[in-house]
C-alpha atoms as a PDB file:
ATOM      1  CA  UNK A   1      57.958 111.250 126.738  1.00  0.00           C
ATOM      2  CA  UNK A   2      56.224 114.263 125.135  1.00  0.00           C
ATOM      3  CA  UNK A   3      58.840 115.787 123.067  1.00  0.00           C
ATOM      4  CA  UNK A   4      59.783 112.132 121.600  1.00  0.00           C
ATOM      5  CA  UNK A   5      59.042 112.058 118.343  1.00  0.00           C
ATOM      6  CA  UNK A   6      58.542 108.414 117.914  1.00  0.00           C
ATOM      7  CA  UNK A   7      56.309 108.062 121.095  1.00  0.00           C
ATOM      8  CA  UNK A   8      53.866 110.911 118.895  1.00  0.00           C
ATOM      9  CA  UNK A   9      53.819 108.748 116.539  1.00  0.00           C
ATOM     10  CA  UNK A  10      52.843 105.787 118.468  1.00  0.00           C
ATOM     11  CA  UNK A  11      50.157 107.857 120.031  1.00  0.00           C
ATOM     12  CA  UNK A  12      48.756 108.762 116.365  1.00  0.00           C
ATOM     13  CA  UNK A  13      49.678 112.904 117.299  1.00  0.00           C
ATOM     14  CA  UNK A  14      52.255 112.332 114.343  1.00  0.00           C
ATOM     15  CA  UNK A  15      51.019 109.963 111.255  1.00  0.00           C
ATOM     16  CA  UNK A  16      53.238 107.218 110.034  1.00  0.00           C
ATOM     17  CA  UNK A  17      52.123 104.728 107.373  1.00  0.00           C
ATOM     18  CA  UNK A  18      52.066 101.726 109.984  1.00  0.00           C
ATOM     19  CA  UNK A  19      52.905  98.253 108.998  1.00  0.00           C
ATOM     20  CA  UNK A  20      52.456  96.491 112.196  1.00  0.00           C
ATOM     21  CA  UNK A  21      51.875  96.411 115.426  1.00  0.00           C
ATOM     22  CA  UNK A  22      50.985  94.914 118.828  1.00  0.00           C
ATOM     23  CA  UNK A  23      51.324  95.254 122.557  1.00  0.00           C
ATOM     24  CA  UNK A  24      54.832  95.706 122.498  1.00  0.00           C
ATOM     25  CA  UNK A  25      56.352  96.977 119.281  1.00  0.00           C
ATOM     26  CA  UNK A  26      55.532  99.128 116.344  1.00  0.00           C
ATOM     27  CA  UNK A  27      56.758  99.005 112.955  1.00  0.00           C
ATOM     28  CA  UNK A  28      56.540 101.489 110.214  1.00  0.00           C
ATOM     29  CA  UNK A  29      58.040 102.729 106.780  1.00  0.00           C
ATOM     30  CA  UNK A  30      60.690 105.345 106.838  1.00  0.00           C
ATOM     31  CA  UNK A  31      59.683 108.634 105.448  1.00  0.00           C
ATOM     32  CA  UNK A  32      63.215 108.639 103.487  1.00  0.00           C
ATOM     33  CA  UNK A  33      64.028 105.365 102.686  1.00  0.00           C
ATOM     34  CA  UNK A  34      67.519 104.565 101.651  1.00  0.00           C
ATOM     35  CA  UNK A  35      67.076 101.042 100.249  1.00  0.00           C
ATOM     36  CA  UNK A  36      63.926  99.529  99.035  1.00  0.00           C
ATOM     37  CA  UNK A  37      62.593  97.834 101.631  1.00  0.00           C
ATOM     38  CA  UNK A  38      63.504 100.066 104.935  1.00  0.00           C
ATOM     39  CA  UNK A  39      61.184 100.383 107.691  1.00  0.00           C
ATOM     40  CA  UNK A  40      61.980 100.746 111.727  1.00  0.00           C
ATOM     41  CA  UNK A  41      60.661  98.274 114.718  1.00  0.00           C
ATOM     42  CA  UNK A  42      60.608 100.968 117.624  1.00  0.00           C
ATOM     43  CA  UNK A  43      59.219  99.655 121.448  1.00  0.00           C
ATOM     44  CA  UNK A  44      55.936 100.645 122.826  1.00  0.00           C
ATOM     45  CA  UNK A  45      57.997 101.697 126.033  1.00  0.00           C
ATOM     46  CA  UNK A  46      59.940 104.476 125.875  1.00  0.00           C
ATOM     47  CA  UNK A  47      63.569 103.264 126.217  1.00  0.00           C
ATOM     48  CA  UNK A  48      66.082 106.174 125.037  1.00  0.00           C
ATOM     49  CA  UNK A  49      68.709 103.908 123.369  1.00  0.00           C
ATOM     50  CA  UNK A  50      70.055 100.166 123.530  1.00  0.00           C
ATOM     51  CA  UNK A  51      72.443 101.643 126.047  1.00  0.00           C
ATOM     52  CA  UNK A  52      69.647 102.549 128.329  1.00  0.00           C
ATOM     53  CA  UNK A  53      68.038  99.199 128.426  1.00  0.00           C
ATOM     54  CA  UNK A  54      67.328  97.612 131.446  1.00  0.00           C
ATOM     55  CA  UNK A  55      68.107  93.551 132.323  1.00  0.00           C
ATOM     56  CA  UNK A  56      64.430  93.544 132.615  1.00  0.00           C
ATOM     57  CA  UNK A  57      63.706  94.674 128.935  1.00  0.00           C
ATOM     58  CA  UNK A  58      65.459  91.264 127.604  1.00  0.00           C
ATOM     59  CA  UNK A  59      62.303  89.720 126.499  1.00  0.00           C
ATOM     60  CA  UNK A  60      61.168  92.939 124.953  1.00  0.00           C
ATOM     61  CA  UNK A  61      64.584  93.581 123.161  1.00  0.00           C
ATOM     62  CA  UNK A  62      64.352  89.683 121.870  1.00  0.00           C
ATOM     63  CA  UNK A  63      61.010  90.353 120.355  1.00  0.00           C
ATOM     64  CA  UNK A  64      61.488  93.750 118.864  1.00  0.00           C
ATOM     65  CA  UNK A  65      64.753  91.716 116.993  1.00  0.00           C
ATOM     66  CA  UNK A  66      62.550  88.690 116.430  1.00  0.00           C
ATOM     67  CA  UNK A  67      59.715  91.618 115.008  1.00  0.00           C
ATOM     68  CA  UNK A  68      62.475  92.820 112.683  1.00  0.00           C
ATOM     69  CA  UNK A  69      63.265  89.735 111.267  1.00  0.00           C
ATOM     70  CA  UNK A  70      60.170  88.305 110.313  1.00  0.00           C
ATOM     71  CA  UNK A  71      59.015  91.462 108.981  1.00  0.00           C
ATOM     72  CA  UNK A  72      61.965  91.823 107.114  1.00  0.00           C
ATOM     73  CA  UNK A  73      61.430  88.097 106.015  1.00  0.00           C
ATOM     74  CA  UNK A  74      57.735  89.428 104.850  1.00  0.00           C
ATOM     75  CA  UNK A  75      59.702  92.114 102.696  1.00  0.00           C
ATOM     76  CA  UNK A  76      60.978  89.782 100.627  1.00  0.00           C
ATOM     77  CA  UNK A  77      64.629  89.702 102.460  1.00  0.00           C
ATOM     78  CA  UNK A  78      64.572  86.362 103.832  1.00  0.00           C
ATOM     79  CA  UNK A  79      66.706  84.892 101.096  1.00  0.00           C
ATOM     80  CA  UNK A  80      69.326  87.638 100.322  1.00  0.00           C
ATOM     81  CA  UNK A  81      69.515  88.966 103.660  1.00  0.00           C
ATOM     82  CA  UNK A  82      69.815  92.888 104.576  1.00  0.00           C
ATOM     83  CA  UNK A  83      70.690  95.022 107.593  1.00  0.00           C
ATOM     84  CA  UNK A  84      69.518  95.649 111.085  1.00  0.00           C
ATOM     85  CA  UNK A  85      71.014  98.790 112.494  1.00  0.00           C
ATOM     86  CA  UNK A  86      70.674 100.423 116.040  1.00  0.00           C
ATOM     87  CA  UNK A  87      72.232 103.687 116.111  1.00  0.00           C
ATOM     88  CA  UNK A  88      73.294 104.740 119.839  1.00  0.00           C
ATOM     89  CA  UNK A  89      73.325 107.823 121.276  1.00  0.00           C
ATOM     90  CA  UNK A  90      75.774 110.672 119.788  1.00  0.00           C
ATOM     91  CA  UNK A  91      78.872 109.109 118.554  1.00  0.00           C
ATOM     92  CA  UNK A  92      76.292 106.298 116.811  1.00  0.00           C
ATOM     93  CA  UNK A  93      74.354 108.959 115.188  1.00  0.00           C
ATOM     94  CA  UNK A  94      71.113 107.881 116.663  1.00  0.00           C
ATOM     95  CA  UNK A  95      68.700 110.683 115.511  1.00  0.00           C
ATOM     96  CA  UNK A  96      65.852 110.439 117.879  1.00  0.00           C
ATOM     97  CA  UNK A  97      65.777 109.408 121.262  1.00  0.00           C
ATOM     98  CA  UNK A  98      63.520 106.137 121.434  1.00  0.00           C
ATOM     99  CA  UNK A  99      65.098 102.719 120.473  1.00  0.00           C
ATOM    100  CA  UNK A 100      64.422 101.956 117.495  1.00  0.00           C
ATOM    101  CA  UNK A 101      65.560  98.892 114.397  1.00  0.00           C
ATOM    102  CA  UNK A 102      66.105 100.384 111.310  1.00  0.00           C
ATOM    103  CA  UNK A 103      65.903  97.164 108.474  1.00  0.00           C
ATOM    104  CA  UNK A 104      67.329  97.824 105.282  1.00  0.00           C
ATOM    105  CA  UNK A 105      67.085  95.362 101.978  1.00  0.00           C
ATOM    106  CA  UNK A 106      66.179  94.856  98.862  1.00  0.00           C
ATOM    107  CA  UNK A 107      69.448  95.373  97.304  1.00  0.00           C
ATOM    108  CA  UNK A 108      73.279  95.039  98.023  1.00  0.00           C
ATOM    109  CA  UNK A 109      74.218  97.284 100.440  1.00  0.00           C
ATOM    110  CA  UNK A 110      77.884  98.637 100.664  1.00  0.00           C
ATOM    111  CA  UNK A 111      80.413  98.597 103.679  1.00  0.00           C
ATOM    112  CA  UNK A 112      81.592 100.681 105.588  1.00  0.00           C
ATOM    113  CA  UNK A 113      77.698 102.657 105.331  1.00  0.00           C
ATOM    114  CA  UNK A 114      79.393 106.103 105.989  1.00  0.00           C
END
């Protein structure tokens, strides 16, 4: 997608300060973190939001959670836990149109977010 913002990133036209990556998934540091430790998991394909997913993106939806939570278990959250959000389209406020984890932690984190 050329206008995605995340896909620009994943082709290095927009820098990101990368944590990780591999054939399927990317992971990077939000550039406006609201809790310590918060970076996103996005796909390397370009699926617009969860409810766009395909039957035949299970095994990549499994590992970009699986991603998520070890790298979030790297962060230091394995013990006290944090959040994995997926915002969704409009009503979910999902800001840019690629799938994407965001992983929160690092401190307590109130209910309902906002």
């Amino acid at each position: 997608m050329n206008d995605c913002v995340f896909c620009k990133i994943l082709s290095g036209a927009i820098p990101a300060k990368k944590w990780y990556e591999d054939d399927d998934v990317f992971a990077f540091f939000d550039i406006a973190p609201q809790a310590p430790v918060h970076f996103l998991v996005v796909p390397k394909k370009h699926i617009t939001s969860l409810m766009e997913a395909e039957e035949g993106d299970t095994a990549l939806l499994g590992k970009l959670l699986h991603t998520a939570q070890r790298l979030a278990k790297e962060q230091g959250c394995g013990e006290r836990g944090g959040r994995f959000v997926i915002n969704c389209k409009s009503d979910g406020l999902q800001s840019v149109d690629h799938l994407h984890v965001h992983v929160l932690g690092g401190r307590k984190l109130g209910w309902p977010p906002g």
